[in-house]
C-alpha atoms as a PDB file:
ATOM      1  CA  UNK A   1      93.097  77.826 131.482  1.00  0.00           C
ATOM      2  CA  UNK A   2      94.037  78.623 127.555  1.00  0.00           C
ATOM      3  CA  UNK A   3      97.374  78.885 128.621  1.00  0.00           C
ATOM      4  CA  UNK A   4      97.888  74.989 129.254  1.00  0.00           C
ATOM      5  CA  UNK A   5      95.836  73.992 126.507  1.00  0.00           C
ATOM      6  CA  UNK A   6      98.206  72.249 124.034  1.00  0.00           C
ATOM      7  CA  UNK A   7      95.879  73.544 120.984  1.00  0.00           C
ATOM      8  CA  UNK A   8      96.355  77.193 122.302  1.00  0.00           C
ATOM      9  CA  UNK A   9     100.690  76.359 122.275  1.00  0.00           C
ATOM     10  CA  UNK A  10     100.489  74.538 119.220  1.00  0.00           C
ATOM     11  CA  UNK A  11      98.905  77.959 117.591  1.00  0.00           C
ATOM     12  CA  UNK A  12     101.187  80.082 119.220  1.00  0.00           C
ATOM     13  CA  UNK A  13     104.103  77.903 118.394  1.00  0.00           C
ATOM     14  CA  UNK A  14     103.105  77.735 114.055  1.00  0.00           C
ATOM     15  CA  UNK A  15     102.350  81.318 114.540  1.00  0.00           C
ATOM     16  CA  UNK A  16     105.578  82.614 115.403  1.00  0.00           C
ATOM     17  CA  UNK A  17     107.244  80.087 113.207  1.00  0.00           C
ATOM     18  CA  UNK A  18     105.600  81.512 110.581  1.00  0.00           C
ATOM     19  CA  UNK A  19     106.760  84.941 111.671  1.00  0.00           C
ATOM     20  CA  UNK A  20     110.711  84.075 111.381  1.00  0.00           C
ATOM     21  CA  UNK A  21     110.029  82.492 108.081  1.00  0.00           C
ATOM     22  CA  UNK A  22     108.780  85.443 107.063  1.00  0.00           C
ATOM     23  CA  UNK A  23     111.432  87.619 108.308  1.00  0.00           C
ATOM     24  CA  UNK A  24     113.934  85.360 106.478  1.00  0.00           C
ATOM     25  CA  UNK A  25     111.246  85.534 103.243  1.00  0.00           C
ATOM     26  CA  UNK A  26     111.980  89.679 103.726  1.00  0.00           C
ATOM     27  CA  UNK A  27     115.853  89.355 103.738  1.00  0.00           C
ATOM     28  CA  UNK A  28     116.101  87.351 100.744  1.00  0.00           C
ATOM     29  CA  UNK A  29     113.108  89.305  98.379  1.00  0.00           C
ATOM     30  CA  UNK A  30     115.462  93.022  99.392  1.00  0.00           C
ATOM     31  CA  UNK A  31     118.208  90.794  97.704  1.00  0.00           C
ATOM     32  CA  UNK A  32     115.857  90.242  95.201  1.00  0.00           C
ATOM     33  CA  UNK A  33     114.874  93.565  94.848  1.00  0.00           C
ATOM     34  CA  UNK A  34     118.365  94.236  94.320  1.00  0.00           C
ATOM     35  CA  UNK A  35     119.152  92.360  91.493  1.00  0.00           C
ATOM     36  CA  UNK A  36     116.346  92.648  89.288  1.00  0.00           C
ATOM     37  CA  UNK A  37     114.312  95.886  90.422  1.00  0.00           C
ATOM     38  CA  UNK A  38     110.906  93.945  90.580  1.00  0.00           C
ATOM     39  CA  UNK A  39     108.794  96.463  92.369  1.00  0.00           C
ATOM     40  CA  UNK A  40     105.886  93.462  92.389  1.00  0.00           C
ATOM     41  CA  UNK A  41     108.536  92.495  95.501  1.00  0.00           C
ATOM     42  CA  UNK A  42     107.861  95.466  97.553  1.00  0.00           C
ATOM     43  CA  UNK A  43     104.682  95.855  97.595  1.00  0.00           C
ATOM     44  CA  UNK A  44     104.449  92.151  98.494  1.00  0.00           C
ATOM     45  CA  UNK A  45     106.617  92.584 101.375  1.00  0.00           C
ATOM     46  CA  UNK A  46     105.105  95.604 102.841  1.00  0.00           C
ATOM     47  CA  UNK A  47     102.040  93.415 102.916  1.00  0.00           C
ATOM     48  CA  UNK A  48     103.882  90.296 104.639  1.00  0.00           C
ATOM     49  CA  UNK A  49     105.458  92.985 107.323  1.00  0.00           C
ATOM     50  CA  UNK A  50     101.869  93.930 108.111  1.00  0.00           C
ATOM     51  CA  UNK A  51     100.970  90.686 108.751  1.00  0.00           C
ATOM     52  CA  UNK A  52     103.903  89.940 110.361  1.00  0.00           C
ATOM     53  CA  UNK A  53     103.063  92.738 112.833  1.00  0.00           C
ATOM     54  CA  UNK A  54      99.355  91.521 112.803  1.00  0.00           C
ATOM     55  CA  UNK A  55     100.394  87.977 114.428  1.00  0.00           C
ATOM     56  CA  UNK A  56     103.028  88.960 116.851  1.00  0.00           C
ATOM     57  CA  UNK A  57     100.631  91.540 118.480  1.00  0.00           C
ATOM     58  CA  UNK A  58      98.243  88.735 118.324  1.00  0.00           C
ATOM     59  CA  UNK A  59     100.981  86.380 120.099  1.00  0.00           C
ATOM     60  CA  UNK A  60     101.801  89.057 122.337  1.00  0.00           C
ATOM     61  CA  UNK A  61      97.648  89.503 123.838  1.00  0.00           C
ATOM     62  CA  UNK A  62      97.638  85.678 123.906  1.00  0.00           C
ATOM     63  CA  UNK A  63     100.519  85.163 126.036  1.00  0.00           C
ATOM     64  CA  UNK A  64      99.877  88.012 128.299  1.00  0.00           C
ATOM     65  CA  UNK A  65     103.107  90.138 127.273  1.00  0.00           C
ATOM     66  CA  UNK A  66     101.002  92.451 125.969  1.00  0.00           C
ATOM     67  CA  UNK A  67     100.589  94.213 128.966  1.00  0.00           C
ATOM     68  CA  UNK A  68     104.502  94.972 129.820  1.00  0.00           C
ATOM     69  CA  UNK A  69     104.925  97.252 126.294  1.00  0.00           C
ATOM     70  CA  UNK A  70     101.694  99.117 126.331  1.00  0.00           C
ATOM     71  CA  UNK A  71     102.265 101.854 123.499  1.00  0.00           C
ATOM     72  CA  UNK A  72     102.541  99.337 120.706  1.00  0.00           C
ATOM     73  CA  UNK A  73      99.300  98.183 120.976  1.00  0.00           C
ATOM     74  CA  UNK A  74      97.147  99.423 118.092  1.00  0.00           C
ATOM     75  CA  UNK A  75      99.564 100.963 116.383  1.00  0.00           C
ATOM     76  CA  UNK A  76      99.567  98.630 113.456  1.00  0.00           C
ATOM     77  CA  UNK A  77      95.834  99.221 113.009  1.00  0.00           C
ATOM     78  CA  UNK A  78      96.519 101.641 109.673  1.00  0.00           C
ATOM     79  CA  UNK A  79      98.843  98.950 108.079  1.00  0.00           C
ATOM     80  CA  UNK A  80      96.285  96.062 108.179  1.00  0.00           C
ATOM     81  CA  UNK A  81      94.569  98.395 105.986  1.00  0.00           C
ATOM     82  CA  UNK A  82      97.815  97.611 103.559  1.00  0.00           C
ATOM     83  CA  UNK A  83      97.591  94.130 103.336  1.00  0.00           C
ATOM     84  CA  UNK A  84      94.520  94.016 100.665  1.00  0.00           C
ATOM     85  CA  UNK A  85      95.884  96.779  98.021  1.00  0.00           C
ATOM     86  CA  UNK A  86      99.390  95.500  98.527  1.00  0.00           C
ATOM     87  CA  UNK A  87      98.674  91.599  97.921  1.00  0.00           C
ATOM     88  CA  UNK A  88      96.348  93.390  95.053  1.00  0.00           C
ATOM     89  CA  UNK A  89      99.090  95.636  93.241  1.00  0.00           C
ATOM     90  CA  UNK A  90     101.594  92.462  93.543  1.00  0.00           C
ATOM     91  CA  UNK A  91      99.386  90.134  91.678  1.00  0.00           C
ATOM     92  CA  UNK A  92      98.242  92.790  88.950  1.00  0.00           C
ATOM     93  CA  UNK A  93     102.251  93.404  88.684  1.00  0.00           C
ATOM     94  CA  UNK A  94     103.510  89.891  87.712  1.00  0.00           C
ATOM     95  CA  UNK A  95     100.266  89.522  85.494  1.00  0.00           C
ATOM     96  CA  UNK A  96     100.757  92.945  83.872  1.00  0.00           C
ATOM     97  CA  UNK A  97     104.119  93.900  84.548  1.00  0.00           C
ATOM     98  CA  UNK A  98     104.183  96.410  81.847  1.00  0.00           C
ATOM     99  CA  UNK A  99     100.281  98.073  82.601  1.00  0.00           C
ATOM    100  CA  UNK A 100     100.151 102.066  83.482  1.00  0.00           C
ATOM    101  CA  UNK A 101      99.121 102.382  87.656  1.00  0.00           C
ATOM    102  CA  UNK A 102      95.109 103.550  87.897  1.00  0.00           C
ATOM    103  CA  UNK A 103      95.082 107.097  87.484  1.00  0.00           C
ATOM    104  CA  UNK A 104      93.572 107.466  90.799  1.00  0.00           C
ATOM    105  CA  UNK A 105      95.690 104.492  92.940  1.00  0.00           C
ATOM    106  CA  UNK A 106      95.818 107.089  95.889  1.00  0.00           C
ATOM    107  CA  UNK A 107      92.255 106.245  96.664  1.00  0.00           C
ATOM    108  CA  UNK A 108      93.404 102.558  98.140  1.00  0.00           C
ATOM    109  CA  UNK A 109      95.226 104.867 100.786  1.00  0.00           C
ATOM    110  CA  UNK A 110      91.987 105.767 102.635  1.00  0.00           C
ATOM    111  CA  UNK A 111      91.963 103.219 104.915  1.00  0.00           C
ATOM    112  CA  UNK A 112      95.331 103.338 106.000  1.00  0.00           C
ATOM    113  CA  UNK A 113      94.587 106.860 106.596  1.00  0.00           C
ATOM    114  CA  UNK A 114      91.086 106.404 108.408  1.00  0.00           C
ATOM    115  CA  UNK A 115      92.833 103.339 110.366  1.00  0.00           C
ATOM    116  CA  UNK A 116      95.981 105.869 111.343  1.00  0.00           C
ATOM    117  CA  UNK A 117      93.033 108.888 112.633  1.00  0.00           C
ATOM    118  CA  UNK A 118      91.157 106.478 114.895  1.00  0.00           C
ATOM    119  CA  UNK A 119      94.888 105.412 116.750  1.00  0.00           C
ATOM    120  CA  UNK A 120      95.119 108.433 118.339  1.00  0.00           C
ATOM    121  CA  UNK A 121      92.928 108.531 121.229  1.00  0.00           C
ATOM    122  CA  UNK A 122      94.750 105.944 122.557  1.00  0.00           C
ATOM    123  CA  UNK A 123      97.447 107.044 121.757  1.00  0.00           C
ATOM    124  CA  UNK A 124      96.815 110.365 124.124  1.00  0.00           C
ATOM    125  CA  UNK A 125      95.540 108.219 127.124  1.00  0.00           C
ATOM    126  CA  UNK A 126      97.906 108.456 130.309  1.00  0.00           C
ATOM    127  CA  UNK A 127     100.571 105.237 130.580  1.00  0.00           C
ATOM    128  CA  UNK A 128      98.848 103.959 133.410  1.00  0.00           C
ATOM    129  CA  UNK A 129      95.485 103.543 132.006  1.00  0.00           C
ATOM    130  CA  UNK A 130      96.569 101.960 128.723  1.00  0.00           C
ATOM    131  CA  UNK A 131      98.459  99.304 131.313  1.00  0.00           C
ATOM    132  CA  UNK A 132      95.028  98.823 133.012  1.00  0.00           C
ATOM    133  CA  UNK A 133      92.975  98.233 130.185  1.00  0.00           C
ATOM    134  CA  UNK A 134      95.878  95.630 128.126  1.00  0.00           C
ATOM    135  CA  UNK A 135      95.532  93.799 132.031  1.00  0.00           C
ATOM    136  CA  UNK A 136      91.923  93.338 131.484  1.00  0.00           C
ATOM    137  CA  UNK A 137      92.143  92.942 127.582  1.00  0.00           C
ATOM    138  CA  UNK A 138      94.489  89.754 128.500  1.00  0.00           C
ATOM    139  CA  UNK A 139      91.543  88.519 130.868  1.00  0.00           C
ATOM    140  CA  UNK A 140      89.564  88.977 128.419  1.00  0.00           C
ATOM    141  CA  UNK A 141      90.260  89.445 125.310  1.00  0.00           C
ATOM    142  CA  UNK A 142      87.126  90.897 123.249  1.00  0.00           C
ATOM    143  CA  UNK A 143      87.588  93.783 125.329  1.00  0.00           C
ATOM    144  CA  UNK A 144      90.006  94.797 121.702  1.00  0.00           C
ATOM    145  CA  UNK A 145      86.737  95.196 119.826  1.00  0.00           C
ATOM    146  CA  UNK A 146      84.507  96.657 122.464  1.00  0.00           C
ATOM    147  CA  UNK A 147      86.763  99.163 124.229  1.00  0.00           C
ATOM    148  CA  UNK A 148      86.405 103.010 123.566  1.00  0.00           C
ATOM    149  CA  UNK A 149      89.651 104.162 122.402  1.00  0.00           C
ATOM    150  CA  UNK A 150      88.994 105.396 118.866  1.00  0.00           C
ATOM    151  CA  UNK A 151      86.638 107.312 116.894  1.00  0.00           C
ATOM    152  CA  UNK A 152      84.808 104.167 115.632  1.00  0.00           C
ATOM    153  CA  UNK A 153      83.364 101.087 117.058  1.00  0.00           C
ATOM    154  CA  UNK A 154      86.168  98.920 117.348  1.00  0.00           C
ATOM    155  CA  UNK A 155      83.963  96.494 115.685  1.00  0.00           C
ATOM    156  CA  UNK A 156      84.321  98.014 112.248  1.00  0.00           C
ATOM    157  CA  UNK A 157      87.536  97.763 111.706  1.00  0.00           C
ATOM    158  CA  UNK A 158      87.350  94.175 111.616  1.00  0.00           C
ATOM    159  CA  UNK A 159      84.712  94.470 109.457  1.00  0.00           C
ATOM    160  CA  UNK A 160      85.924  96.952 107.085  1.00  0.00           C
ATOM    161  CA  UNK A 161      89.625  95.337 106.848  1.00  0.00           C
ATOM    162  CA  UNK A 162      87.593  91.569 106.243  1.00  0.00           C
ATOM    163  CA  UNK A 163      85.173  93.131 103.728  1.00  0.00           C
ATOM    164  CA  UNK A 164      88.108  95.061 101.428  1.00  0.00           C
ATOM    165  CA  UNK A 165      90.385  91.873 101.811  1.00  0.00           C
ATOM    166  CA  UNK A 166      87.340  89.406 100.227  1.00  0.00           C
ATOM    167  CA  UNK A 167      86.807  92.575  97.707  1.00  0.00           C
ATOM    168  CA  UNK A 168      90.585  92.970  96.359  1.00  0.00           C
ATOM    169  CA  UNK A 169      90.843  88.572  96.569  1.00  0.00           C
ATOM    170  CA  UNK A 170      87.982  87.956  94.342  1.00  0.00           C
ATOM    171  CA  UNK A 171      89.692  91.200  92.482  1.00  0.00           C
ATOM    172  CA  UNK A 172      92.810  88.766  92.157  1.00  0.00           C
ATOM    173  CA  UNK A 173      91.238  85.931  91.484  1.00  0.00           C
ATOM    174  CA  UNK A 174      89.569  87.562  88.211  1.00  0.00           C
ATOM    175  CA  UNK A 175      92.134  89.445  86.891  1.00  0.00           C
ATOM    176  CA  UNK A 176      94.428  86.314  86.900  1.00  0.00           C
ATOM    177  CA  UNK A 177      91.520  84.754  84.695  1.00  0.00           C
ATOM    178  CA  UNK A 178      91.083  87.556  82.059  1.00  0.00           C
ATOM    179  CA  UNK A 179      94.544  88.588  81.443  1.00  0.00           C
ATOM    180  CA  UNK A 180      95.592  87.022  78.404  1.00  0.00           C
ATOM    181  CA  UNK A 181      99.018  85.859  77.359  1.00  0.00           C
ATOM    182  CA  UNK A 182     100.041  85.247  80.625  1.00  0.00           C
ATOM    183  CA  UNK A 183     103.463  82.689  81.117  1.00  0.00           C
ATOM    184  CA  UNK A 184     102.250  79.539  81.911  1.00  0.00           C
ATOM    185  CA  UNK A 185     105.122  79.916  85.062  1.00  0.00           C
ATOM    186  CA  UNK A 186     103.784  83.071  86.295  1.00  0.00           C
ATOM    187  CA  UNK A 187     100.119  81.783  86.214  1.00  0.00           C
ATOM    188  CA  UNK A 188     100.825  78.893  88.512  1.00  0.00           C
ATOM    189  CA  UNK A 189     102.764  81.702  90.800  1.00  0.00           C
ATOM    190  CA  UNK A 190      99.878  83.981  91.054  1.00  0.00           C
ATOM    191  CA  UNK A 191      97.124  81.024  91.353  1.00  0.00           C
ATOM    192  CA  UNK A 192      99.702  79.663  94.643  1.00  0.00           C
ATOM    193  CA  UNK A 193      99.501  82.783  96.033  1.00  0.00           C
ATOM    194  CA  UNK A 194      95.407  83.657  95.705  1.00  0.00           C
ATOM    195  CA  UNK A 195      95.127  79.829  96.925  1.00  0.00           C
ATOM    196  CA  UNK A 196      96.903  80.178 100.103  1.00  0.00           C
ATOM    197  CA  UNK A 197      95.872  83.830 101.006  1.00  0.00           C
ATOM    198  CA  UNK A 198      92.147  83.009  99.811  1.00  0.00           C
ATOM    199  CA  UNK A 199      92.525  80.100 102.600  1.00  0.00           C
ATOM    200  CA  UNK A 200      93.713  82.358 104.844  1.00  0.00           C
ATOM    201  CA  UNK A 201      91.110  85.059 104.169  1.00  0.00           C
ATOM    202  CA  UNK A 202      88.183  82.305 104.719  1.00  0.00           C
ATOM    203  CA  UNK A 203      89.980  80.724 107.816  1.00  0.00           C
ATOM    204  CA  UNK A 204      89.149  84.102 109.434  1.00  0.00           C
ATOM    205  CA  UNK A 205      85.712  84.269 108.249  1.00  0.00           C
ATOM    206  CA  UNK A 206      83.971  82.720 111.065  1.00  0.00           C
ATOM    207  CA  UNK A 207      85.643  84.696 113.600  1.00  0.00           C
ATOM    208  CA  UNK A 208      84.356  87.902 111.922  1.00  0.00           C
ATOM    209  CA  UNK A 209      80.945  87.034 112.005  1.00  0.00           C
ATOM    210  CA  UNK A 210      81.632  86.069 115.343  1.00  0.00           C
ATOM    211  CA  UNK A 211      82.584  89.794 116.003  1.00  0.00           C
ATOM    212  CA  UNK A 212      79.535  91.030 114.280  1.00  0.00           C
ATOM    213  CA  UNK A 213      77.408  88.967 116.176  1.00  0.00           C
ATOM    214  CA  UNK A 214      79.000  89.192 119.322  1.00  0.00           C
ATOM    215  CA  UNK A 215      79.282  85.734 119.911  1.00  0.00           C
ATOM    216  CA  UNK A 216      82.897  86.211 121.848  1.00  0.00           C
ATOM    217  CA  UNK A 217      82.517  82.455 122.863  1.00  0.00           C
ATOM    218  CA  UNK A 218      82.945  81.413 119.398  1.00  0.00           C
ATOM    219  CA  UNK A 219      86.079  82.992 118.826  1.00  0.00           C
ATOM    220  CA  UNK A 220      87.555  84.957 121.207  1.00  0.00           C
ATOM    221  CA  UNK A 221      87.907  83.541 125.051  1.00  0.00           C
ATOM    222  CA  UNK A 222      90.171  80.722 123.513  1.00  0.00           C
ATOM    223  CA  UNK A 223      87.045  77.936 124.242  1.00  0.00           C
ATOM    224  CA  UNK A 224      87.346  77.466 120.323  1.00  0.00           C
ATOM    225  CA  UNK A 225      91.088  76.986 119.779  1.00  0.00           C
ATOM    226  CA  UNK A 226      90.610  74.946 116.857  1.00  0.00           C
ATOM    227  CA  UNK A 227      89.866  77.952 114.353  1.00  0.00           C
ATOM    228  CA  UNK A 228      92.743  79.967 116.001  1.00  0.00           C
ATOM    229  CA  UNK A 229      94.626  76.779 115.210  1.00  0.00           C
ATOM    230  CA  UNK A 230      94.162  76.746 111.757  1.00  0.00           C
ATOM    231  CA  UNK A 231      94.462  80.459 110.980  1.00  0.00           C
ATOM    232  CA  UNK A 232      98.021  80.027 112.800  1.00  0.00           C
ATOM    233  CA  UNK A 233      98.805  76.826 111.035  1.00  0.00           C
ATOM    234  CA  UNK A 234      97.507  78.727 107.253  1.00  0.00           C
ATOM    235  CA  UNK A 235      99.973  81.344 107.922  1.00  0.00           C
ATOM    236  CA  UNK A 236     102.236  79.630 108.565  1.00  0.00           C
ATOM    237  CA  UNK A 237     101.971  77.601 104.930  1.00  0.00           C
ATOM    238  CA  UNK A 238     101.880  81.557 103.535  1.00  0.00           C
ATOM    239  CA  UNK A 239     105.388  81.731 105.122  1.00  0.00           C
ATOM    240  CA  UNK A 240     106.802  79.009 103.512  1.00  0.00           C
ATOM    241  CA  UNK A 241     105.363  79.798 100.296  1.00  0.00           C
ATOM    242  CA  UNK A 242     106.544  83.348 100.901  1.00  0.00           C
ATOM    243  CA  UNK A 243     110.597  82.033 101.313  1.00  0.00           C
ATOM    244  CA  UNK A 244     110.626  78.945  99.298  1.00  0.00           C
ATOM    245  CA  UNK A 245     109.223  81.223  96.216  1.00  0.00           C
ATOM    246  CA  UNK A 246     111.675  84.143  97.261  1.00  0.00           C
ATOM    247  CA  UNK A 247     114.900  81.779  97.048  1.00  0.00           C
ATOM    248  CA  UNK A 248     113.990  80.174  93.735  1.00  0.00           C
ATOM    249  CA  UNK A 249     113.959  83.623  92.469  1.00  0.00           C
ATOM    250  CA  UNK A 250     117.348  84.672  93.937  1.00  0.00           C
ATOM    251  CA  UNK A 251     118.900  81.393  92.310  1.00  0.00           C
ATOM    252  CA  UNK A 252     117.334  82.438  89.108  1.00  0.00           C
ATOM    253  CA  UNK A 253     118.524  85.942  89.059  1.00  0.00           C
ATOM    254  CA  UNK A 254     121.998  85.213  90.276  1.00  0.00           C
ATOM    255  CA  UNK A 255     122.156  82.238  86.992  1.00  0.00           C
ATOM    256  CA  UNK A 256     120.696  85.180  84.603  1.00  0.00           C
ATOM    257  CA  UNK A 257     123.577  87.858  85.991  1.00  0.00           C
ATOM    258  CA  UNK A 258     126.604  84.967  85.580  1.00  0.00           C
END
C-alpha cells in the first residue's frame, strides 16, 4: 500500500510544510501590503492561496480524508486558473511598476470563469453520491480526471491550466529579459522567482502527459512516488522563497518608515 510507503509520507509531509510556510508567507506580505501599498503583493498572494488550496486538496485525496468533507472537492478548480495571470501580473509589476494595465486584462479572467461553469454539476449531485464517488476516487485516484461531473472532459483542465502556465512562464521569462533599466536587486528577485516556479511548472510536466496519454501508472496510483516527491519537495522550496523574501521586505519597509 501507498500509504506505508515512506516516499508517499515524505511527500505528504514537505507538502504540507510547504503549506504553513506559506500561510505564514501570507501574514507577513498583508503587513507588507500595509506599509508600502505594493499591489505586485496581492496578486502574488492570491496566486500562492491557490496553490495553497491546490496541495491540501491534493493531501486531502492522498490520505483518504477526502471523502469525510465531500463539497469542497472541486471547488478550487476556477482558482487554479489564477495561478498563471497572477504569478504573470506580479512579475510584470516589480519589472514595470509604473506601466498602464493591458487595455483588455479582463480577458485573463476566462478561465477562471470557464473553470467556475464546469463546477457546477457536481456541485448539484445529491450528498450521498458525491461521498460514493470521493470513496472510489481515494481507491483510485485517476477517477479525478475521468469522472463525469462537469461540462468538459476532466482531462482538459489539466491540460488547459499546464498549457497557459508554460505560456504566461516563458511570458515571464522574456519580459524580465527585454525590460530595460531594471535594478540590478529586483532582477535577481524576479529571475528567483521564474527559477523556482519554472521548476515547479516542469516537475509537473510528466504527469500531464501522463494524463493525456492515459498512462495512470505513471503518475497517478502512487507506483511512481518519486515525481510526486519532487513536485512536493519544489513547493516546498517556493514556500520558503515565498517567506524568506516576504520578511526581508517587512524589515526593509519598517527601516524606510523609522
Amino acid at each position: 500500500m501507498a500509504f506505508a510507503s515512506i516516499q508517499f509520507w515524505i511527500s505528504i509531509s514537505f507538502a504540507l510544510i510547504g503549506g504553513v510556510i506559506c500561510l505564514m508567507g501570507l501574514i507577513l506580505r498583508v503587513l507588507l501590503y500595509k506599509i508600502n501599498k505594493d499591489q505586485s503583493n496581492l496578486l502574488l498572494c492570491i496566486g500562492v492561496m491557490a496553490l495553497i488550496w491546490h496541495v491540501f486538496i491534493y493531501c486531502m485525496i492522498y490520505t483518504g480524508e477526502i471523502q469525510f468533507y465531500p463539497r469542497i472537492y472541486n471547488k478550487g478548480i476556477p482558482f487554479y486558473y489564477l495561478v498563471a495571470p497572477c504569478f504573470y501580473f506580479y512579475v510584470r509589476l516589480k519589472l514595470q511598476p509604473f506601466a498602464p494595465w493591458p487595455k483588455y486584462w479582463g480577458i485573463h479572467l476566462l478561465p477562471f470563469f470557464f473553470g467556475l461553469i464546469d463546477v457546477i454539476p457536481y456541485a448539484l449531485i445529491p450528498t450521498e453520491q458525491k461521498k460514493e464517488f470521493l470513496k472510489m476516487l481515494v481507491e483510485d485516484i485517476p477517477m479525478g480526471f475521468k469522472h463525469s461531473f462537469g461540462f468538459v472532459d476532466q482531462k482538459l483542465h489539466y491540460i488547459l491550466r499546464f498549457s497557459l502556465a508554460i505560456a504566461y512562464a516563458i511570458g515571464q521569462w522574456r519580459m524580465l529579459y527585454i525590460t530595460e533599466g531594471i535594478k540590478k536587486e529586483v532582477k535577481n528577485e524576479v529571475k528567483r522567482f521564474n527559477n523556482i516556479y519554472t521548476a515547479y511548472l516542469l516537475l509537473q510536466c510528466s504527469m500531464v502527459v501522463a494524463i493525456i496519454f492515459n498512462t495512470v501508472q505513471e503518475a497517478y496510483i502512487l507506483k511512481s512516488l518519486d515525481k510526486l516527491v519532487w513536485v512536493s519537495f519544489c513547493y516546498m522550496l517556493f514556500s520558503i522563497w515565498f517567506i524568506v523574501d516576504a520578511v526581508r521586505k517587512v524589515r526593509f519597509a519598517r527601516k524606510s518608515n523609522c
